[in-house]
N, C-alpha and C. Protein backbone atom coordinates (compact mmCIF):
# COMPACT_ATOMS: atom_id res chain seq x y z
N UNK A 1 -3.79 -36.23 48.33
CA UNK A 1 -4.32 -36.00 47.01
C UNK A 1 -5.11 -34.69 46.96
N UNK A 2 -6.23 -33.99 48.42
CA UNK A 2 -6.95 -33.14 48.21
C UNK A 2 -5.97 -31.68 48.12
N UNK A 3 -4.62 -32.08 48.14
CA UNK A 3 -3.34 -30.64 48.46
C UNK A 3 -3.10 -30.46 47.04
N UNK A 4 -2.97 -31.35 46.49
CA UNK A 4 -2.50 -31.83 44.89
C UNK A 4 -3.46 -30.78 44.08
N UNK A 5 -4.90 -31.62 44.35
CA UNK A 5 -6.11 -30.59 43.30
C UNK A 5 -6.17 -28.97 43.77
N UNK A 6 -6.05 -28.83 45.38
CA UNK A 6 -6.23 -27.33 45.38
C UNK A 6 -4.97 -26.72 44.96
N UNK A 7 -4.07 -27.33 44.58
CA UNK A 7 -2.87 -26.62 44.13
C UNK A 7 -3.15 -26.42 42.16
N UNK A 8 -3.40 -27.10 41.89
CA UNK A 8 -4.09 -27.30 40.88
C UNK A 8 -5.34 -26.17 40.28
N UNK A 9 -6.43 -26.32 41.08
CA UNK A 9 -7.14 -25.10 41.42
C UNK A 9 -6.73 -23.96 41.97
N UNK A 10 -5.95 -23.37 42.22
CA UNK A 10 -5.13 -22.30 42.58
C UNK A 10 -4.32 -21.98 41.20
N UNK A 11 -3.86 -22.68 40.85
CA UNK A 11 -3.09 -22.50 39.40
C UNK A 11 -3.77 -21.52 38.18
N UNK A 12 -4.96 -22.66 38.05
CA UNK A 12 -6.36 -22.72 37.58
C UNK A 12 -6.96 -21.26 37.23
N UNK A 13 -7.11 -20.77 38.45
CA UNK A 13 -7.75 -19.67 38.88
C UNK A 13 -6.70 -18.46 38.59
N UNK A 14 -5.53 -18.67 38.90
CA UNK A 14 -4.64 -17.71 38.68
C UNK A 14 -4.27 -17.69 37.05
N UNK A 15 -4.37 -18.53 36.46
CA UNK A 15 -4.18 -18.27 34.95
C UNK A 15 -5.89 -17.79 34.32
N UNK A 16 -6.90 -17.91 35.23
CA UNK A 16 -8.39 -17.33 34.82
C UNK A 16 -8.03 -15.81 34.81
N UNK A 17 -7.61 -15.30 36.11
CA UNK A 17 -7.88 -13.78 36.31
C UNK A 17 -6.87 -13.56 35.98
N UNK A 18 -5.61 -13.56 35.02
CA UNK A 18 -4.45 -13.16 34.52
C UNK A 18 -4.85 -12.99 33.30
N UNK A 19 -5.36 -13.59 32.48
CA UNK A 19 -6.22 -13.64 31.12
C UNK A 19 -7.40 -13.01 31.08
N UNK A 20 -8.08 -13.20 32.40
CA UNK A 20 -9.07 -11.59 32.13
C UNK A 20 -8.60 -10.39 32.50
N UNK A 21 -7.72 -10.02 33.26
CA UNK A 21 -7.04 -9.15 33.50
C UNK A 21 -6.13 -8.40 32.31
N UNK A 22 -5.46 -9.45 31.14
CA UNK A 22 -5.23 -8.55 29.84
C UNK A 22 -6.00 -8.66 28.82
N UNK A 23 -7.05 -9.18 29.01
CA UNK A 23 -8.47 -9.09 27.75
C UNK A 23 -8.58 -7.61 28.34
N UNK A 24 -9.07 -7.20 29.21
CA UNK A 24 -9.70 -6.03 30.35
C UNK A 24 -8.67 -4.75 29.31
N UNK A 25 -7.55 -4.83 29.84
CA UNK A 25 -6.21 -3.96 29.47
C UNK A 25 -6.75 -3.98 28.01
N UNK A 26 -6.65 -4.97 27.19
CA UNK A 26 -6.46 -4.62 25.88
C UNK A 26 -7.88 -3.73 25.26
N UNK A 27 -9.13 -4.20 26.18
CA UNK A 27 -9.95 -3.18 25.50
C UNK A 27 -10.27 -2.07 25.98
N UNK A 28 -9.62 -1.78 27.02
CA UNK A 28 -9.85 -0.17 27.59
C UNK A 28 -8.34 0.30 27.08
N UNK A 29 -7.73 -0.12 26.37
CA UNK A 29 -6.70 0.39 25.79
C UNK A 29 -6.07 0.48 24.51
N UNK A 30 -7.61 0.34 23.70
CA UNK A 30 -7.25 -0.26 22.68
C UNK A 30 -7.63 1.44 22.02
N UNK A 31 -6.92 1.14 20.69
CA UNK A 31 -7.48 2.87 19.99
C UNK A 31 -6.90 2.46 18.46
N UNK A 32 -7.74 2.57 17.51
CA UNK A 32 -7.62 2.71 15.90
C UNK A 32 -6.65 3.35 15.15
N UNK A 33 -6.36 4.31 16.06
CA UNK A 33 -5.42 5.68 15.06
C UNK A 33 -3.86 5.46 15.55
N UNK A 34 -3.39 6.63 15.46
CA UNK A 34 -2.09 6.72 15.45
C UNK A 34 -1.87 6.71 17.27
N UNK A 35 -1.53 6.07 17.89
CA UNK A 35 -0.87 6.11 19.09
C UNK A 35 0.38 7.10 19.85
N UNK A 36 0.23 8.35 20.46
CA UNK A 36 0.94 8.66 20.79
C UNK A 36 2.15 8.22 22.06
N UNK A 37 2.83 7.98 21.87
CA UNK A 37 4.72 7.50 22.63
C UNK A 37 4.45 8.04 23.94
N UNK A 38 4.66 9.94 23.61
CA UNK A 38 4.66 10.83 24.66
C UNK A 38 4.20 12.13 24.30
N UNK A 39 4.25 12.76 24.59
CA UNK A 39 3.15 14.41 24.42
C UNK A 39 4.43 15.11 23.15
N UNK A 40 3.91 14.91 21.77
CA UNK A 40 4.71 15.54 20.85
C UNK A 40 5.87 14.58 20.34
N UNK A 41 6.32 13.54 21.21
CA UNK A 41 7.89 13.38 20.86
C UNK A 41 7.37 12.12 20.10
N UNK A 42 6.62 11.44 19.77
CA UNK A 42 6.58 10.37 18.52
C UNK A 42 5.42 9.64 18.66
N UNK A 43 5.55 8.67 17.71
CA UNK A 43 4.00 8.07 17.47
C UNK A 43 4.72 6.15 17.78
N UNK A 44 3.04 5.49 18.19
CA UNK A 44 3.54 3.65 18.03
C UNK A 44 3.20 3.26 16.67
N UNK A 45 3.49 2.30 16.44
CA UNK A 45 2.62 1.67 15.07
C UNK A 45 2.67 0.34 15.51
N UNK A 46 1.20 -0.43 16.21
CA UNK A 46 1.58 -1.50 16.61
C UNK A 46 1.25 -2.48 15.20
N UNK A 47 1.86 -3.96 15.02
CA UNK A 47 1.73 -4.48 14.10
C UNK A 47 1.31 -5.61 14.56
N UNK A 48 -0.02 -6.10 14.28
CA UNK A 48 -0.92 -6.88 14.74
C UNK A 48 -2.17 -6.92 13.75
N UNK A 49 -2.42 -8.55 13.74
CA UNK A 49 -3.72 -9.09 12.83
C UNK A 49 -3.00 -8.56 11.43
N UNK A 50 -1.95 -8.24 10.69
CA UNK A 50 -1.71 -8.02 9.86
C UNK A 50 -2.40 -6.38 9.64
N UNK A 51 -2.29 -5.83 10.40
CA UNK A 51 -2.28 -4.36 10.51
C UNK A 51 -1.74 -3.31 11.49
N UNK A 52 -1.57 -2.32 10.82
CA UNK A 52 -0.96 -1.52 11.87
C UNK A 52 -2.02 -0.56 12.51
N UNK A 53 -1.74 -0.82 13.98
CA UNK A 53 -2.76 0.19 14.71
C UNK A 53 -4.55 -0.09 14.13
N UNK A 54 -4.76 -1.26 13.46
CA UNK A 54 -5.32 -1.76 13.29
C UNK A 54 -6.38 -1.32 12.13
N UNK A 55 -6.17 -0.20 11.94
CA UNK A 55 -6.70 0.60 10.78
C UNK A 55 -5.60 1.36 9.64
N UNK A 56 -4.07 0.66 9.70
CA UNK A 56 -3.18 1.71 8.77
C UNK A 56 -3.31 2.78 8.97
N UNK A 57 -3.21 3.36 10.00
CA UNK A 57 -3.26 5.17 10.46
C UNK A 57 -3.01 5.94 8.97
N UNK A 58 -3.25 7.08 8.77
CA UNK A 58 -2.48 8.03 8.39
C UNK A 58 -1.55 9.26 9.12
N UNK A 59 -0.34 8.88 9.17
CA UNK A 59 0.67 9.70 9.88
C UNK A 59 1.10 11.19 9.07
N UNK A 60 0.99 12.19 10.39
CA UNK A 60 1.37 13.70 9.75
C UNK A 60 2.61 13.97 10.42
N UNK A 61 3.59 14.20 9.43
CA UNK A 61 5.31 14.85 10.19
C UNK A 61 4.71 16.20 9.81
N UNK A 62 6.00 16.89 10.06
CA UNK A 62 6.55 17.94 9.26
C UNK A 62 7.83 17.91 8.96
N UNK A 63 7.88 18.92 7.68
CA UNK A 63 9.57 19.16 7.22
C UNK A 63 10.26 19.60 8.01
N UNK A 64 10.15 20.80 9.57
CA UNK A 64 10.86 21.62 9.89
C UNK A 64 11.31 20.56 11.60
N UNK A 65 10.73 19.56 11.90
CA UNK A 65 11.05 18.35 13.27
C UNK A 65 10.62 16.86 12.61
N UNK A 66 11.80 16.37 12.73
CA UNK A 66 11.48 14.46 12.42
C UNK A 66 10.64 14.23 13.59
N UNK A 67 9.86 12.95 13.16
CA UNK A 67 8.55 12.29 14.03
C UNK A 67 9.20 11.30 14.20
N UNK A 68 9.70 10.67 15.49
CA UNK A 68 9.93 9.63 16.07
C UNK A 68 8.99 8.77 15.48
N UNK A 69 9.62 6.98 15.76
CA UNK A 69 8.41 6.31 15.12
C UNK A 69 8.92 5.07 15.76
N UNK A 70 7.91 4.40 16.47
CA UNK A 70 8.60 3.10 17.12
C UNK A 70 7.22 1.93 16.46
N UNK A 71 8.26 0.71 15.51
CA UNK A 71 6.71 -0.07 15.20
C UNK A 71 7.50 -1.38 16.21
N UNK A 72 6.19 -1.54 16.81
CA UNK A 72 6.08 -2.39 17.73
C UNK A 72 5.03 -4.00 17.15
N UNK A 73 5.99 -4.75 16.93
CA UNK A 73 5.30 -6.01 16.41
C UNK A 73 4.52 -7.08 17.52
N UNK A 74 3.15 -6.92 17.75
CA UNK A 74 2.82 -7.90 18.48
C UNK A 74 1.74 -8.42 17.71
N UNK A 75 2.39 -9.63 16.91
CA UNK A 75 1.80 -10.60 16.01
C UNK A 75 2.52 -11.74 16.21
N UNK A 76 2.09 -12.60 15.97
CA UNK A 76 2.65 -13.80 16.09
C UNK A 76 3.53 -14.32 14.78
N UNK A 77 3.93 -13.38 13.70
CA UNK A 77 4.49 -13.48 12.43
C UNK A 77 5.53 -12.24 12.12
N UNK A 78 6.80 -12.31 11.25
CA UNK A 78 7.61 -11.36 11.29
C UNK A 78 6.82 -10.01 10.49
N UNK A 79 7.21 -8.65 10.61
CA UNK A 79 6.66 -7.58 9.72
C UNK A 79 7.72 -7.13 9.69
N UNK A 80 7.97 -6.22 8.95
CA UNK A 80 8.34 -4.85 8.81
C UNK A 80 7.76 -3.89 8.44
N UNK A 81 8.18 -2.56 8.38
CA UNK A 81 7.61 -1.00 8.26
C UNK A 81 9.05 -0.34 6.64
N UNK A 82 8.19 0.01 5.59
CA UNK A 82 9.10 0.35 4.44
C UNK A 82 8.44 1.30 4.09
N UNK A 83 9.38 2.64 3.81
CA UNK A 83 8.39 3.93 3.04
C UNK A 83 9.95 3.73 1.83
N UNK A 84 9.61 3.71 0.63
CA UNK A 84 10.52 3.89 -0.12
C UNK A 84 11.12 5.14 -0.65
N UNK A 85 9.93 5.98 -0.61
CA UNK A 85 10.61 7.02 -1.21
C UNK A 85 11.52 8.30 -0.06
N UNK A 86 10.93 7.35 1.66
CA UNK A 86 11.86 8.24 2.36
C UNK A 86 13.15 7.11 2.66
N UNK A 87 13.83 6.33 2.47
CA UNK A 87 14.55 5.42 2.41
C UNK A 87 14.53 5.20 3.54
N UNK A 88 13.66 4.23 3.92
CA UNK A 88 12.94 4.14 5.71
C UNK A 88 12.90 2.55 5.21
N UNK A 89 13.74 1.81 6.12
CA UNK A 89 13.24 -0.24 5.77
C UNK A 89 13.88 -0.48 7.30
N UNK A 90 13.05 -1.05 7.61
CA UNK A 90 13.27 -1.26 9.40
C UNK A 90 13.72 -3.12 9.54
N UNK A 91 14.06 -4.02 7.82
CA UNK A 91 14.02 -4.59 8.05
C UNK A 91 13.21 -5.74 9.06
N UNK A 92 12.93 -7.04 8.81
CA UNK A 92 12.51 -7.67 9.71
C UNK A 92 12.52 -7.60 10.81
N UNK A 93 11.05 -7.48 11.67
CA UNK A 93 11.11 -7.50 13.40
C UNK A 93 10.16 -8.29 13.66
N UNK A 94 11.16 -9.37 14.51
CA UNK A 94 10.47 -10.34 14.62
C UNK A 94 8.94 -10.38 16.00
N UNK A 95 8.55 -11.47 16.21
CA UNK A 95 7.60 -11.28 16.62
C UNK A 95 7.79 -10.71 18.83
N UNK A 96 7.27 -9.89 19.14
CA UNK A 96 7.36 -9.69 20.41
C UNK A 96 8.84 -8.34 20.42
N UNK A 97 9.13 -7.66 19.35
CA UNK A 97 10.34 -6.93 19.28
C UNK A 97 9.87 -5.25 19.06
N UNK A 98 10.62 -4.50 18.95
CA UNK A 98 10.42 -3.07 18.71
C UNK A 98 11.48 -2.80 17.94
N UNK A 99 11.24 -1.67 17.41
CA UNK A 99 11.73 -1.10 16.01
C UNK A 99 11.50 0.52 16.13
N UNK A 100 12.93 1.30 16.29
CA UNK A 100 12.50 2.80 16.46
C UNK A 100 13.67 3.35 15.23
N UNK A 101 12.65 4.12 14.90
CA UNK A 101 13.46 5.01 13.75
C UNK A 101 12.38 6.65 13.84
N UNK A 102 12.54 7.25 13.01
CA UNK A 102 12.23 8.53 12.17
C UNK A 102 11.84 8.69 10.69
N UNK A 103 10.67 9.99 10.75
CA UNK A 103 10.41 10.49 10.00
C UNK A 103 10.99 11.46 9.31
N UNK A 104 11.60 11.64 8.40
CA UNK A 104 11.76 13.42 8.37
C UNK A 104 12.16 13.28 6.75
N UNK A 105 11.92 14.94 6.11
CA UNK A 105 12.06 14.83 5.13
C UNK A 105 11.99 16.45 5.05
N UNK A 106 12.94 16.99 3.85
CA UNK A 106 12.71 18.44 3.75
C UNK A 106 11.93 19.01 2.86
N UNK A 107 11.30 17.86 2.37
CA UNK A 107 9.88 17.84 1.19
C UNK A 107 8.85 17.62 1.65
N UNK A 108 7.55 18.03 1.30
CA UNK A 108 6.56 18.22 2.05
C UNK A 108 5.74 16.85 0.51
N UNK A 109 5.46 16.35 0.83
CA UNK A 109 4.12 15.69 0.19
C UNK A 109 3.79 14.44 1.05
N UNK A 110 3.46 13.30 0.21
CA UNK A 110 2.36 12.05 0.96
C UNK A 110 2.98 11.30 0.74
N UNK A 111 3.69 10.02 1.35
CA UNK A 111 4.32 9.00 1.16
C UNK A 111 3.64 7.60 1.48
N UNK A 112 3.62 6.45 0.42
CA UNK A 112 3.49 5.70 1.02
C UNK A 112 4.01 4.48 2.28
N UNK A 113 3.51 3.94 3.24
CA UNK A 113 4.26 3.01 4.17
C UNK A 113 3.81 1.60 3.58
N UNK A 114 4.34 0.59 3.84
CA UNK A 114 3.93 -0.80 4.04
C UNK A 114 4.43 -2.00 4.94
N UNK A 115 4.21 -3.12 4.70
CA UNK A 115 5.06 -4.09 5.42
C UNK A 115 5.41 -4.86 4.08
N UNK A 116 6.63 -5.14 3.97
CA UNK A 116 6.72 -5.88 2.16
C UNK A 116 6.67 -7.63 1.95
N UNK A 117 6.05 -8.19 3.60
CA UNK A 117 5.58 -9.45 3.51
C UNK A 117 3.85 -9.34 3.24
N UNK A 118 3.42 -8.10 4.37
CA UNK A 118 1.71 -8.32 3.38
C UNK A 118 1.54 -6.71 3.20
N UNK A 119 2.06 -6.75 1.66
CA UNK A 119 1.55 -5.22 1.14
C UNK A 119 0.04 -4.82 1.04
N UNK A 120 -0.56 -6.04 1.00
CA UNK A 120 -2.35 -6.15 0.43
C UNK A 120 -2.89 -5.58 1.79
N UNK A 121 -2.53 -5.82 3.02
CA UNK A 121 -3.17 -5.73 4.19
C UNK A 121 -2.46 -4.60 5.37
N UNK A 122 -1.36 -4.44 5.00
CA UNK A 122 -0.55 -3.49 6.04
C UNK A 122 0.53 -2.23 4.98
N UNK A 123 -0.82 -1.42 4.89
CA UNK A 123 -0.71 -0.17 3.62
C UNK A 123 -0.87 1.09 4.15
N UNK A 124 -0.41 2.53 4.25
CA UNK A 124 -0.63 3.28 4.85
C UNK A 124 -0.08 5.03 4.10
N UNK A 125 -0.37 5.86 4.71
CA UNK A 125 0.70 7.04 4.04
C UNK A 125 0.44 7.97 5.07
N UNK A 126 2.05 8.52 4.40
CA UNK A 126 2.16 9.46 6.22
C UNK A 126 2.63 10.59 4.50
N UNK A 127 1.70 11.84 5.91
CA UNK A 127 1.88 13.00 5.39
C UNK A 127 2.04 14.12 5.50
N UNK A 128 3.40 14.60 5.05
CA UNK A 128 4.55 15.75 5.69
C UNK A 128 4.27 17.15 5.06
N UNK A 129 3.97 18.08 6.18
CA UNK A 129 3.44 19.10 5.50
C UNK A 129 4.80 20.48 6.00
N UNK A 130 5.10 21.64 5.42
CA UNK A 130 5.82 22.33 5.84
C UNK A 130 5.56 22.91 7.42
C-alpha cells in the first residue's frame, strides 16, 4: 500500500511543478501589444479571455509589403479574426488551433478588425500607411 501512495505522491508533485512551471512561462511571457512571429516577417494575435493580445493591439502594415498575421486561439471557445473592408474572414478557429493569413492593401487608411462571435469585446484597427 506504502508503493501505491508514493506513486501517487510522485504524480502529485509532478502535476504541482508542471503547473507552476507554465503559470512561471505565462508571466514572464506575457506582453499587451502586438507580438512579434520573427524580426519583421509578421505579427501573433493571440485570442484569449475574449481578447486579442489582451488589449486589441493596434496593428501598422504598409501598402508597399503585406504583414503576415497568424491568430492563434488559446481560449477555450471558437473566435475568429474579420476586417471587412480588407476582405480578410479567417472563418472559425477552433479552440487550441492557428490561423495564418495577411495584411496588405494598396490603400493606405485604418481598418477595422473583430471576432464576429464577440464584436463588443474583441475590436481592434490595423493601420496601413504608404
Amino acid at each position: 500500500m506504502s508503493m501505491r501512495n508514493n506513486i501517487i505522491a510522485i504524480i502529485a508533485i509532478s502535476f504541482t511543478i508542471v503547473g507552476t512551471m507554465w503559470a512561471i512561462r505565462n508571466i514572464i511571457n506575457s506582453n499587451n501589444g502586438v507580438k512579434s512571429l520573427s524580426e519583421g516577417i509578421g505579427i501573433l494575435l493571440v485570442a484569449k479571455d475574449n481578447l486579442f493580445n489582451a488589449t486589441n493591439p493596434e496593428i501598422h502594415a504598409s501598402t508597399t509589403v503585406p504583414l503576415r498575421i497568424t491568430i492563434s486561439n488559446q481560449d477555450f471557445v471558437k473566435h475568429d479574426l474579420v476586417v471587412d473592408d480588407l476582405n480578410i474572414n479567417t472563418g472559425y478557429i477552433p479552440s487550441g488551433r492557428d490561423f495564418k493569413t495577411a495584411i496588405a492593401s494598396k490603400v493606405p487608411g485604418t481598418f477595422e478588425y473583430y471576432c464576429s462571435i464577440h464584436p463588443d469585446t474583441m475590436r481592434g484597427r490595423i493601420i496601413i500607411d504608404d
